[in-house]
Protein backbone atom coordinates (compact mmCIF):
# COMPACT_ATOMS: atom_id res chain seq x y z
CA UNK A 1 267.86 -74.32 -124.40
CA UNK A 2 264.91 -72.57 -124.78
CA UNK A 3 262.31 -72.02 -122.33
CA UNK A 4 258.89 -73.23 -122.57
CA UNK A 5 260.39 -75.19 -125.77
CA UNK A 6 257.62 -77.88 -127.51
CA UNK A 7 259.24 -81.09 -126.87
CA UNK A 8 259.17 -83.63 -129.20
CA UNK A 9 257.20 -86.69 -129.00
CA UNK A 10 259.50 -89.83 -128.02
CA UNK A 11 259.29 -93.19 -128.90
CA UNK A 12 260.76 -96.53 -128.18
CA UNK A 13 260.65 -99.00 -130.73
CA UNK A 14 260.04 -102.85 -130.69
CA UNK A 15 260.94 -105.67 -133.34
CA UNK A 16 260.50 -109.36 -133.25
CA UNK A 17 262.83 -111.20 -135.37
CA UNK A 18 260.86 -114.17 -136.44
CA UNK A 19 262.56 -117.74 -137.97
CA UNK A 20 265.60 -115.70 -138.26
CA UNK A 21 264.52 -113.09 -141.24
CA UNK A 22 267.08 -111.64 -143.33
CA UNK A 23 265.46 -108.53 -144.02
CA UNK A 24 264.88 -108.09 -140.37
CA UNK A 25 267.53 -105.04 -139.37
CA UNK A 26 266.40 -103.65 -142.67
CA UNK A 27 262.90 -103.28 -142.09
CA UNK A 28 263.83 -101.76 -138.22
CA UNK A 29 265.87 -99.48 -139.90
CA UNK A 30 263.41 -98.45 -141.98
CA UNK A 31 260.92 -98.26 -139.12
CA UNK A 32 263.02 -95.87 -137.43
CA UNK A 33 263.16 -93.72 -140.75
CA UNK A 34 259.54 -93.60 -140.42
CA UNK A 35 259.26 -92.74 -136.81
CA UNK A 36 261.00 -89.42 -137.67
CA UNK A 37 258.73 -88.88 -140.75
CA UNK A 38 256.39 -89.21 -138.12
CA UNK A 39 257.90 -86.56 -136.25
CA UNK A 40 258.71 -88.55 -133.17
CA UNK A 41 261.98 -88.45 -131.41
CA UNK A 42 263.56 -92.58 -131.48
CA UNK A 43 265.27 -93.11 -128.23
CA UNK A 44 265.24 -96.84 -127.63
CA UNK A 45 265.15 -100.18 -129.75
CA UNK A 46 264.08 -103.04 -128.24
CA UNK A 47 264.39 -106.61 -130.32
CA UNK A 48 263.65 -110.36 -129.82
CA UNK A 49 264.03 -113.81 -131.50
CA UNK A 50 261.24 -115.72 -131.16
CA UNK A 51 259.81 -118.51 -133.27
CA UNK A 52 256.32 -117.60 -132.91
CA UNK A 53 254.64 -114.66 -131.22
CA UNK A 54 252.83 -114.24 -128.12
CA UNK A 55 249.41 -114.48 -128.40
CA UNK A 56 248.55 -111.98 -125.35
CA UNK A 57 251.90 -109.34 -126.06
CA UNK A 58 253.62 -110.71 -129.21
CA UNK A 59 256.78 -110.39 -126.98
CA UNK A 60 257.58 -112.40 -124.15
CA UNK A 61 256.46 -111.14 -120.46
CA UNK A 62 260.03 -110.90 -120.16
CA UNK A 63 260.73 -107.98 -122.67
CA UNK A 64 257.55 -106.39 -121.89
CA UNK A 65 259.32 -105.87 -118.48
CA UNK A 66 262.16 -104.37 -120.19
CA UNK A 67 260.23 -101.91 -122.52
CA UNK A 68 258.07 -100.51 -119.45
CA UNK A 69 261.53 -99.80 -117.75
CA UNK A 70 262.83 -98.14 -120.75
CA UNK A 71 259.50 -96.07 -120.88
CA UNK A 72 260.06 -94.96 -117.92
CA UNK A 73 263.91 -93.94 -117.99
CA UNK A 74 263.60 -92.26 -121.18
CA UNK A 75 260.24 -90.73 -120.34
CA UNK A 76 258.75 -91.85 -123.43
CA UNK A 77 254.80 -91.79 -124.96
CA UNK A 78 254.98 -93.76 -127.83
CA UNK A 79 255.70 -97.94 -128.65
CA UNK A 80 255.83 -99.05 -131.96
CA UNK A 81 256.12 -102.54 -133.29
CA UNK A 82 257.51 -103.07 -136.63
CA UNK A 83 255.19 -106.30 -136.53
CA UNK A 84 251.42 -106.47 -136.89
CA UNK A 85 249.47 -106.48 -134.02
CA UNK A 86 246.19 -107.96 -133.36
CA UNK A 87 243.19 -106.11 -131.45
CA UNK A 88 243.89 -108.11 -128.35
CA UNK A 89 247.76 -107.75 -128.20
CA UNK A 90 247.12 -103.72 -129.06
CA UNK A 91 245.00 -103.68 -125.47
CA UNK A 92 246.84 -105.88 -123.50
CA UNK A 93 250.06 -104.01 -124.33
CA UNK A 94 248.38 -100.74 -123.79
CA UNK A 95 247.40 -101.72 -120.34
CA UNK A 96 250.56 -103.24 -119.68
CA UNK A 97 252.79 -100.22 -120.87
CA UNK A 98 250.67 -97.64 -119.81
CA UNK A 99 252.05 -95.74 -123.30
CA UNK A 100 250.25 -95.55 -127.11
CA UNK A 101 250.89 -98.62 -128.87
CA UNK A 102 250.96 -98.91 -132.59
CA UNK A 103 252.01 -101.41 -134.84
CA UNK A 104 253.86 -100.46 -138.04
CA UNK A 105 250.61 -99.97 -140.07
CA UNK A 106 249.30 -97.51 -138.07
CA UNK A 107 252.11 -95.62 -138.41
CA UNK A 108 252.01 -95.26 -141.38
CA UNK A 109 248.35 -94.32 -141.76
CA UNK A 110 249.29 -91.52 -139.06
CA UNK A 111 251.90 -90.16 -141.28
CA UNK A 112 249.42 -90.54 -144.33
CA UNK A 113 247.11 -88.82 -142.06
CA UNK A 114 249.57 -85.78 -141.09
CA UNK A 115 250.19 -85.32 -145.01
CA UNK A 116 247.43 -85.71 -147.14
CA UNK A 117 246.64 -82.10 -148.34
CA UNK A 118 243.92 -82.27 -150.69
CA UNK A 119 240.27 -83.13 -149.95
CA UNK A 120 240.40 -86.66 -152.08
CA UNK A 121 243.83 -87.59 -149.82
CA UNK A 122 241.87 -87.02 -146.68
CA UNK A 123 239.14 -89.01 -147.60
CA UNK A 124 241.26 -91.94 -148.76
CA UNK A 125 243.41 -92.27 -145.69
CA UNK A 126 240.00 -91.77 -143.24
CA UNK A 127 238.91 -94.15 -144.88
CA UNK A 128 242.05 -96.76 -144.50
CA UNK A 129 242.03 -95.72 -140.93
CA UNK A 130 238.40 -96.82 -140.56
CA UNK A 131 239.02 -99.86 -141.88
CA UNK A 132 241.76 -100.36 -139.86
CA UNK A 133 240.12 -99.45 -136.46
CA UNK A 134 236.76 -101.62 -137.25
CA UNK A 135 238.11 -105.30 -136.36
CA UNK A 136 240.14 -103.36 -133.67
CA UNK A 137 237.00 -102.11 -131.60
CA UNK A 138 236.48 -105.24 -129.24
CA UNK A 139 237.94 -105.25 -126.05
CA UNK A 140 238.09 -101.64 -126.17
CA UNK A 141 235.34 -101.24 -124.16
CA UNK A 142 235.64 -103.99 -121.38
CA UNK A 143 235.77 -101.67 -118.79
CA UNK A 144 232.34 -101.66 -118.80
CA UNK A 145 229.68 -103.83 -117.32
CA UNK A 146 228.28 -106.50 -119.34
CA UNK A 147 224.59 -107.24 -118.87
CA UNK A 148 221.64 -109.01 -120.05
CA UNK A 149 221.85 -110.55 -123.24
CA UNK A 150 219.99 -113.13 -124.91
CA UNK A 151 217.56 -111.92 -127.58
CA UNK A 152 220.17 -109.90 -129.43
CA UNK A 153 218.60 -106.96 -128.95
CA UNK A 154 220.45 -103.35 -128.10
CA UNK A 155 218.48 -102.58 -125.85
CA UNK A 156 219.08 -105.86 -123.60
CA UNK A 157 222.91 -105.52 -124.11
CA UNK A 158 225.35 -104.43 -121.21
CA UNK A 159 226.90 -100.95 -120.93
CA UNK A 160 229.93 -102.45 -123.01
CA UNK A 161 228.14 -103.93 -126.24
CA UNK A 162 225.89 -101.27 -126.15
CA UNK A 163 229.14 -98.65 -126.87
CA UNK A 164 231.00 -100.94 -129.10
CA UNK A 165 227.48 -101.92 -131.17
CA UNK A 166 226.77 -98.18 -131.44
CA UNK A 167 230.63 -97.19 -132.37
CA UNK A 168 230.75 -100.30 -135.11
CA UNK A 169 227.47 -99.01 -136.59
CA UNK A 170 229.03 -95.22 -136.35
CA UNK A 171 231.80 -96.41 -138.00
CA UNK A 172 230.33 -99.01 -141.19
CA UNK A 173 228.26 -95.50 -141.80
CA UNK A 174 231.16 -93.21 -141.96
CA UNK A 175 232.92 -96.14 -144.17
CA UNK A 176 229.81 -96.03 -146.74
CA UNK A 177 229.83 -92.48 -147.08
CA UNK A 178 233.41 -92.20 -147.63
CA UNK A 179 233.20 -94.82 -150.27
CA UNK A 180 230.33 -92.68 -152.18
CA UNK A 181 232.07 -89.68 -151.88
CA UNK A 182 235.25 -91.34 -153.65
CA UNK A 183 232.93 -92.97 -156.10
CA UNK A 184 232.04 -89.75 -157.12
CA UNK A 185 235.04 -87.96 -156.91
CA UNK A 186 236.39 -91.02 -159.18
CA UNK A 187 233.77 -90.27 -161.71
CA UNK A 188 235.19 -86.98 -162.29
CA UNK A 189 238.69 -87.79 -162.53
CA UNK A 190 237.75 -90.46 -165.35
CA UNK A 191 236.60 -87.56 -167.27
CA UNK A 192 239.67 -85.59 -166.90
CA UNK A 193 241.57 -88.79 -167.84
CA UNK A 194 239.32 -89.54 -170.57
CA UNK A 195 239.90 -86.45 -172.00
CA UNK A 196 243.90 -86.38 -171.25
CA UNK A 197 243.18 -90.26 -173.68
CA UNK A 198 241.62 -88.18 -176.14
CA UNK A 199 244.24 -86.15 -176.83
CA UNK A 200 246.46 -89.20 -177.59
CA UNK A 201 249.83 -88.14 -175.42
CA UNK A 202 251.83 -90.63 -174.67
CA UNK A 203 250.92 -91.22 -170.66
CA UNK A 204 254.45 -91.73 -168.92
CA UNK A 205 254.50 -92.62 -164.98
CA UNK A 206 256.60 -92.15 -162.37
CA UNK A 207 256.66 -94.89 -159.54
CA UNK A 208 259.55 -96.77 -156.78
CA UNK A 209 259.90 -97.09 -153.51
CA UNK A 210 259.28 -93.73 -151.28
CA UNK A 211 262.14 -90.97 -151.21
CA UNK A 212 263.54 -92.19 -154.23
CA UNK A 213 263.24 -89.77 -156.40
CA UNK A 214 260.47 -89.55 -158.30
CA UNK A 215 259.15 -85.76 -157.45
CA UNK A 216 262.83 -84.82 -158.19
CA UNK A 217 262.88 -86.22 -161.47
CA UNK A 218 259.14 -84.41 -162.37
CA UNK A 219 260.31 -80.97 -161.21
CA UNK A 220 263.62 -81.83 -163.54
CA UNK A 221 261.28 -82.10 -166.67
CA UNK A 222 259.07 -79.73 -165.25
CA UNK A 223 261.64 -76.58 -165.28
CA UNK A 224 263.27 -78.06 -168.46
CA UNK A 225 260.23 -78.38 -170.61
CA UNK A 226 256.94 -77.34 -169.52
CA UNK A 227 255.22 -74.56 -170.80
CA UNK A 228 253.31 -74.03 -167.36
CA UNK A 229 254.79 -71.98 -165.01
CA UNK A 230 254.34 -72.79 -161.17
CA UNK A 231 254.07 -76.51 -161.53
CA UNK A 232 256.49 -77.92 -159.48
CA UNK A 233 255.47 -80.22 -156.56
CA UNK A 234 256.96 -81.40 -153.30
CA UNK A 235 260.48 -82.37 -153.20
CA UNK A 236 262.05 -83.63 -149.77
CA UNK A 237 264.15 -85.84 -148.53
CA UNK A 238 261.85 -87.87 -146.52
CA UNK A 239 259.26 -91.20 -146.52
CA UNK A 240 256.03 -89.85 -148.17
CA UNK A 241 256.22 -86.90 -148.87
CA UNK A 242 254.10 -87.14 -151.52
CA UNK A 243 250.80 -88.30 -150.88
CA UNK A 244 249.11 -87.35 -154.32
CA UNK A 245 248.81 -87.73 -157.86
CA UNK A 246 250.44 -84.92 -160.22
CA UNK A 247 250.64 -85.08 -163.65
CA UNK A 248 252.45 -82.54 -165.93
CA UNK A 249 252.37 -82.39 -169.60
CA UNK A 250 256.31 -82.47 -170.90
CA UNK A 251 257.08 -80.57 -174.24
CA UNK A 252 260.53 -80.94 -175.49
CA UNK A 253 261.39 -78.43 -178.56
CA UNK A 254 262.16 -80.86 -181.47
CA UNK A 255 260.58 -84.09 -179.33
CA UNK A 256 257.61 -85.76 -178.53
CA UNK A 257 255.23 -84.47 -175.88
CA UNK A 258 254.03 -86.96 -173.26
CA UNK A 259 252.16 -86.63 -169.82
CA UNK A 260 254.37 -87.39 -167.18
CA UNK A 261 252.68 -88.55 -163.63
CA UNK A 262 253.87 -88.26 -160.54
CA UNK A 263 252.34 -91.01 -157.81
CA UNK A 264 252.70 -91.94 -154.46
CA UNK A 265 255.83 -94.14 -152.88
CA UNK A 266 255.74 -97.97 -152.32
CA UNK A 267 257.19 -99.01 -148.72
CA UNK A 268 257.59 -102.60 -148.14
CA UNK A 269 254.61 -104.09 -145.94
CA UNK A 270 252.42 -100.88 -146.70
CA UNK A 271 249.04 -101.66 -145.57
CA UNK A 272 246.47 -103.66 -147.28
CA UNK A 273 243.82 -101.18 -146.90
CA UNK A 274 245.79 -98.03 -147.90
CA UNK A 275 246.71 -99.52 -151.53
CA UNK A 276 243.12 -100.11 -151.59
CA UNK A 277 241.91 -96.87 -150.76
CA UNK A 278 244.59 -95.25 -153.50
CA UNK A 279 243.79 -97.61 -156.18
CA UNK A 280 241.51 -94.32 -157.89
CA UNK A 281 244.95 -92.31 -157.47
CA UNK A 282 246.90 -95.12 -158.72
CA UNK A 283 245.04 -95.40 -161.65
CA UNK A 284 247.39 -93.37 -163.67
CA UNK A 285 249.85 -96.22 -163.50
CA UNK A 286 247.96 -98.79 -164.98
CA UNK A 287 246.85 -95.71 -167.68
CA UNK A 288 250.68 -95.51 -168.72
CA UNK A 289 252.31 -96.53 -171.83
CA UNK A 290 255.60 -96.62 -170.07
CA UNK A 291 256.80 -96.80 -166.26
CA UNK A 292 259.85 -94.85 -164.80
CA UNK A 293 260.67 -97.29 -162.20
CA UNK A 294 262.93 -94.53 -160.25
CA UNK A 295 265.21 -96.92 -157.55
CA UNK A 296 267.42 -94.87 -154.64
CA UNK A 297 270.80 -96.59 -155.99
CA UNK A 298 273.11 -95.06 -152.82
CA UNK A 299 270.57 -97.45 -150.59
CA UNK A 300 272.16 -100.30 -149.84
CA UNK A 301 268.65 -102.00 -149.94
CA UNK A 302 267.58 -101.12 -153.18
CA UNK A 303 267.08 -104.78 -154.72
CA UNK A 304 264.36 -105.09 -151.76
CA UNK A 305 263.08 -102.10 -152.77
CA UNK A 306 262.64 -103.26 -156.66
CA UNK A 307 261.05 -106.15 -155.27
CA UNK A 308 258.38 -104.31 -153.48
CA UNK A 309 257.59 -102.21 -156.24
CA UNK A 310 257.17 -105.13 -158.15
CA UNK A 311 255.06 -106.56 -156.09
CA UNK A 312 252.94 -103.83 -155.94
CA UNK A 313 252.90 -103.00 -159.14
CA UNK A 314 251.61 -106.61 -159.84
CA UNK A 315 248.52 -106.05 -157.02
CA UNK A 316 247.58 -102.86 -158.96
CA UNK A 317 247.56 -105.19 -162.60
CA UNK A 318 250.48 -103.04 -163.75
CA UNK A 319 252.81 -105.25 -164.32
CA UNK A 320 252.33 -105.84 -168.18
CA UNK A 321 253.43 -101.95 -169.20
CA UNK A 322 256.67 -101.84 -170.76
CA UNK A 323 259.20 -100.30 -167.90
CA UNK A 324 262.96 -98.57 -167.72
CA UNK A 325 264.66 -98.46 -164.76
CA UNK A 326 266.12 -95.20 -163.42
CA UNK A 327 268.71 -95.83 -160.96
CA UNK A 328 269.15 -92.45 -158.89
CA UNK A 329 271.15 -90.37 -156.31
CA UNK A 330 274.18 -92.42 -158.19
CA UNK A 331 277.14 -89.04 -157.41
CA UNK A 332 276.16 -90.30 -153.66
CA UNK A 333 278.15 -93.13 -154.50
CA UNK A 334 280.60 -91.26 -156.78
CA UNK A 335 280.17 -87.56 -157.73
CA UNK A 336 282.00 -87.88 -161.00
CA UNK A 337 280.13 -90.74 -162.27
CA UNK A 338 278.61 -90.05 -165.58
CA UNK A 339 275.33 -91.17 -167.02
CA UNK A 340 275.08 -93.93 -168.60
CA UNK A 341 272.33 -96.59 -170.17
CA UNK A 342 272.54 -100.16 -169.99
CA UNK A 343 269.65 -102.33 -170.97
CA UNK A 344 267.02 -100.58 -169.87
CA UNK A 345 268.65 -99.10 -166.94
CA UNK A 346 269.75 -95.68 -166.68
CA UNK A 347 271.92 -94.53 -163.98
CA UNK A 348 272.11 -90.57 -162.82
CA UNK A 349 271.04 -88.18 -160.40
CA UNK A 350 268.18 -85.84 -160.40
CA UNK A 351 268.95 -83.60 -157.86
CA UNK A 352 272.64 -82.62 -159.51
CA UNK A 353 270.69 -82.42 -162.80
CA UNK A 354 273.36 -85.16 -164.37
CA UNK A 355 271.64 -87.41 -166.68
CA UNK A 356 268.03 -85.75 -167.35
CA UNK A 357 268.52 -85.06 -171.03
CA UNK A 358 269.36 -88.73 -171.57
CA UNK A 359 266.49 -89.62 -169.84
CA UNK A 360 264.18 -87.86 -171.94
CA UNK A 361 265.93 -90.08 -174.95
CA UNK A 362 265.37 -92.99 -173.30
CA UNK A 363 261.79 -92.17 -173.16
CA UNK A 364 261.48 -90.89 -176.77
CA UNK A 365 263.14 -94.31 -177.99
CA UNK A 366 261.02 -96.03 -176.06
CA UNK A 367 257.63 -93.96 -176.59
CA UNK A 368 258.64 -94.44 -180.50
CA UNK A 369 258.99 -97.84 -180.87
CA UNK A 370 255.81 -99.04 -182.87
CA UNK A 371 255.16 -95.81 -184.33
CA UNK A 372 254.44 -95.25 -187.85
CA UNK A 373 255.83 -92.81 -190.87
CA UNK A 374 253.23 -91.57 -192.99
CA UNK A 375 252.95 -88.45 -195.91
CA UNK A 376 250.33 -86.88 -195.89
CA UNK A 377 247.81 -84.31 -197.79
CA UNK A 378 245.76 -81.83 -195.57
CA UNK A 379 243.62 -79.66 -197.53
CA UNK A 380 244.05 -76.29 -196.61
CA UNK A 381 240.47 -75.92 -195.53
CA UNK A 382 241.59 -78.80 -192.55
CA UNK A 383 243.92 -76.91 -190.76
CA UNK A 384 242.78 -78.09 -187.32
CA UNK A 385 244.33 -81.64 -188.41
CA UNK A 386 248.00 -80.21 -189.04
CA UNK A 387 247.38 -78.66 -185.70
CA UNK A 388 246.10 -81.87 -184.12
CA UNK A 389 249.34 -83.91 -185.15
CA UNK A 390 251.88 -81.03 -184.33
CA UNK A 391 250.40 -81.45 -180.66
CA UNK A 392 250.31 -85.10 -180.79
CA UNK A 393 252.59 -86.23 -183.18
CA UNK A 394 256.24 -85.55 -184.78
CA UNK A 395 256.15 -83.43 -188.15
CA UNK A 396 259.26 -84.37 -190.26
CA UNK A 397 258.79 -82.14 -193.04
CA UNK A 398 256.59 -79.98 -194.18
CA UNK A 399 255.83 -78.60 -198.02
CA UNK A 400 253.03 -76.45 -199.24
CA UNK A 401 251.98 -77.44 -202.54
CA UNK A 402 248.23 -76.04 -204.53
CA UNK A 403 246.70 -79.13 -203.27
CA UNK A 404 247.41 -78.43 -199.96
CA UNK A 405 250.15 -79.05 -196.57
CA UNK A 406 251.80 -82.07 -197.44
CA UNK A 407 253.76 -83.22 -194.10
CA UNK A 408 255.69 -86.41 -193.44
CA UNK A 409 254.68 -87.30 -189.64
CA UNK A 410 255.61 -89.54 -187.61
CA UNK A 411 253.18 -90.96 -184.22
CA UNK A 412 251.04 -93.52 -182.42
CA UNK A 413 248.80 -95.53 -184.64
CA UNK A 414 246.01 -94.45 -182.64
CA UNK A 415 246.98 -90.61 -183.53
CA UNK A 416 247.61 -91.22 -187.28
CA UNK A 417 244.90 -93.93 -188.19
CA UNK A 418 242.34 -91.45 -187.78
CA UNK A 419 243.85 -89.55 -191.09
CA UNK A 420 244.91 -92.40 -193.03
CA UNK A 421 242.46 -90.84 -195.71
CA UNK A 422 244.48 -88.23 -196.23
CA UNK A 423 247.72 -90.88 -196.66
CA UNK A 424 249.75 -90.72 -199.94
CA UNK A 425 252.01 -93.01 -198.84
């Protein structure tokens, strides 16, 4: 070993199995999965059945017995329930344990925390954690001496309301400026995306559960057909990796071009406040004309995982915009397995590049449908229009006659009303 090595942050984790839920080694599992993305070190599971929580410790007395001896053997820092705690049962446990205490939730905003990159990240997962910590401030402070009282005013309040009024004030004004700041950063991302709906590309999305794919399947498309060099984003095998919003405009030779967007991972039981807080970053899935629903096929959980995209999907009013599944990582379960396309689903695997070239058919079938055939005449002297639908539409033929470029096309109605004037047939 090496001296004076860093050592890793350890943790023992804790899961109460209420009314006997079937998804309940699933969702430990998973907690454990995010431990690590965490960077912390699992060396201990602790579980219990119990048909209601403890009010004081959500576990019994019992097991809270068994976790402090387990701190102490393993010499660990960290607890983390998979199950939500409240304010009180966060204190009591942390004076109980003597350790950090976190509930699944907070987890996760940690790891959102350790991740976010750019400025509008930062800002949106300070501001889940705020929320988070507000109803979480009492008690916190009940070390301290509580005196006077009465009128309600500050300045007749013990040593203990005193620090908790000041921090809950400190924190509501942190919360407000946050929320202005993403207002306005907001404002200027609906101009960019007002200006990506002005140029009438087809707006394709990328979402599923976290580490399934989807950053794998934009670098694909990326390398393949993008004329931008240096484009490609995060790829890793691990929960969240990707925290932000990319989108990347695809041009296939012979095909039409779409913008394809890249978003952030669902997770079953992600916290309230955190899909609030990326709703602005979200936006580009309830933009899209289609949704690559990209689903980890090798995990034996997958179905869950639909689910919970669904689900989301439905909070975030997206649930109306047409959809093809993409069932991934499939030569994990059998490396000679071809792709194939069956209603709407599509099985392959990024990473081995098997399968990306009928993807993009799938999407041009599926971009197509409702699009229109027209011929038309562009006077010479309007050659910014025949430029307009080569970007945004699909030329079919082209003849120059005296009158001028007559071109059979092929687009969105939105992209070829606006030169029905110029429509021979």
């Amino acid at each position: 070993m090496i001296e004076n090595e860093i050592k890793k942050d350890t943790a023992i984790l804790v899961g109460v199995n209420l009314d006997h839920d079937p998804g309940f080694d699933r969702s430990m599992k998973e907690l454990s999965e995010l431990t690590k993305a965490c960077d912390m070190e699992v060396v201990c599971i602790h579980t219990q059945n119990l048909s209601a929580p403890n009010t004081a410790l959500y576990v019994g007395k019992g097991k809270v017995e068994e976790i402090k001896e387990s701190l102490i053997f393993y010499e660990a820092n960290t607890v983390i329930f998979d199950n939500a705690l409240s304010p009180i049962q966060v204190r009591n446990l942390t004076q109980e344990l003597d350790a950090v205490v976190l509930d699944r939730t907070a987890l996760i905003l940690q790891i959102f925390d350790c991740r976010a990159k750019t400025a509008e990240a930062k800002m949106q997962v300070e501001l889940a954690k705020l929320q988070y910590m507000l109803p979480r401030l009492v008690g916190l402070h009940n070390n301290l001496s509580r005196q006077g009282g009465g009128s309600g005013s500050l300045s007749n309040k013990g040593a203990g309301e005193k620090k908790l009024e000041l921090d809950r004030r400190k924190i509501e004004k942190q919360i407000s400026f946050l929320k202005r700041e993403l207002a306005d950063m907001e404002q200027n991302k609906e101009v960019m995306r007002k200006k990506r709906n002005q140029s009438a590309l087809p707006k394709v999305a990328l979402v599923g559960y976290t580490n399934a794919g989807k950053s794998t399947i934009l670098n694909q498309f990326v390398s393949r057909y993008s004329k931008e060099e240096g484009k490609q984003v995060l790829e890793k095998d691990m929960l969240f990796a990707t925290l932000e919003t990319s989108v990347r405009q695809i041009s296939p030779s012979g095909k039409k071009s779409f913008l394809l967007s890249d978003t952030v991972g669902f997770i079953d039981k992600l916290p309230h406040n955190l899909v609030k807080a990326f709703r602005s970053t979200l936006q580009e899935v309830k933009d899209a004309d289609l949704l690559l629903h990209v689903i980890d096929f090798s995990d034996p959980d997958f179905s869950d995982h639909i689910r919970v995209t669904k689900d989301t999907l439905e909070e975030l009013s997206a649930s109306h915009i047409p959809v093809l599944y993409v069932y991934n990582k499939v030569d994990l379960l059998d490396p000679s397995a071809p792709p194939k396309l069956v209603d709407q689903k599509l099985y392959l695997s990024a990473k081995s590049d098997s399968g990306m070239e009928a993807l993009l058919e799938a999407i041009e079938n599926l971009l197509n449908q409702g699009d229109k055939t027209l011929t038309l005449l562009i006077p010479f002297s309007m050659g910014q229009i025949v430029s307009d639908l080569t970007l945004n539409a699909r030329i079919l033929s082209t003849e120059y006659t005296p009158e001028g470029t007559l071109i059979e096309v092929q687009g969105a109605p939105g992209v070829l009303d606006r030169y029905l004037k110029y429509c021979i047939k």
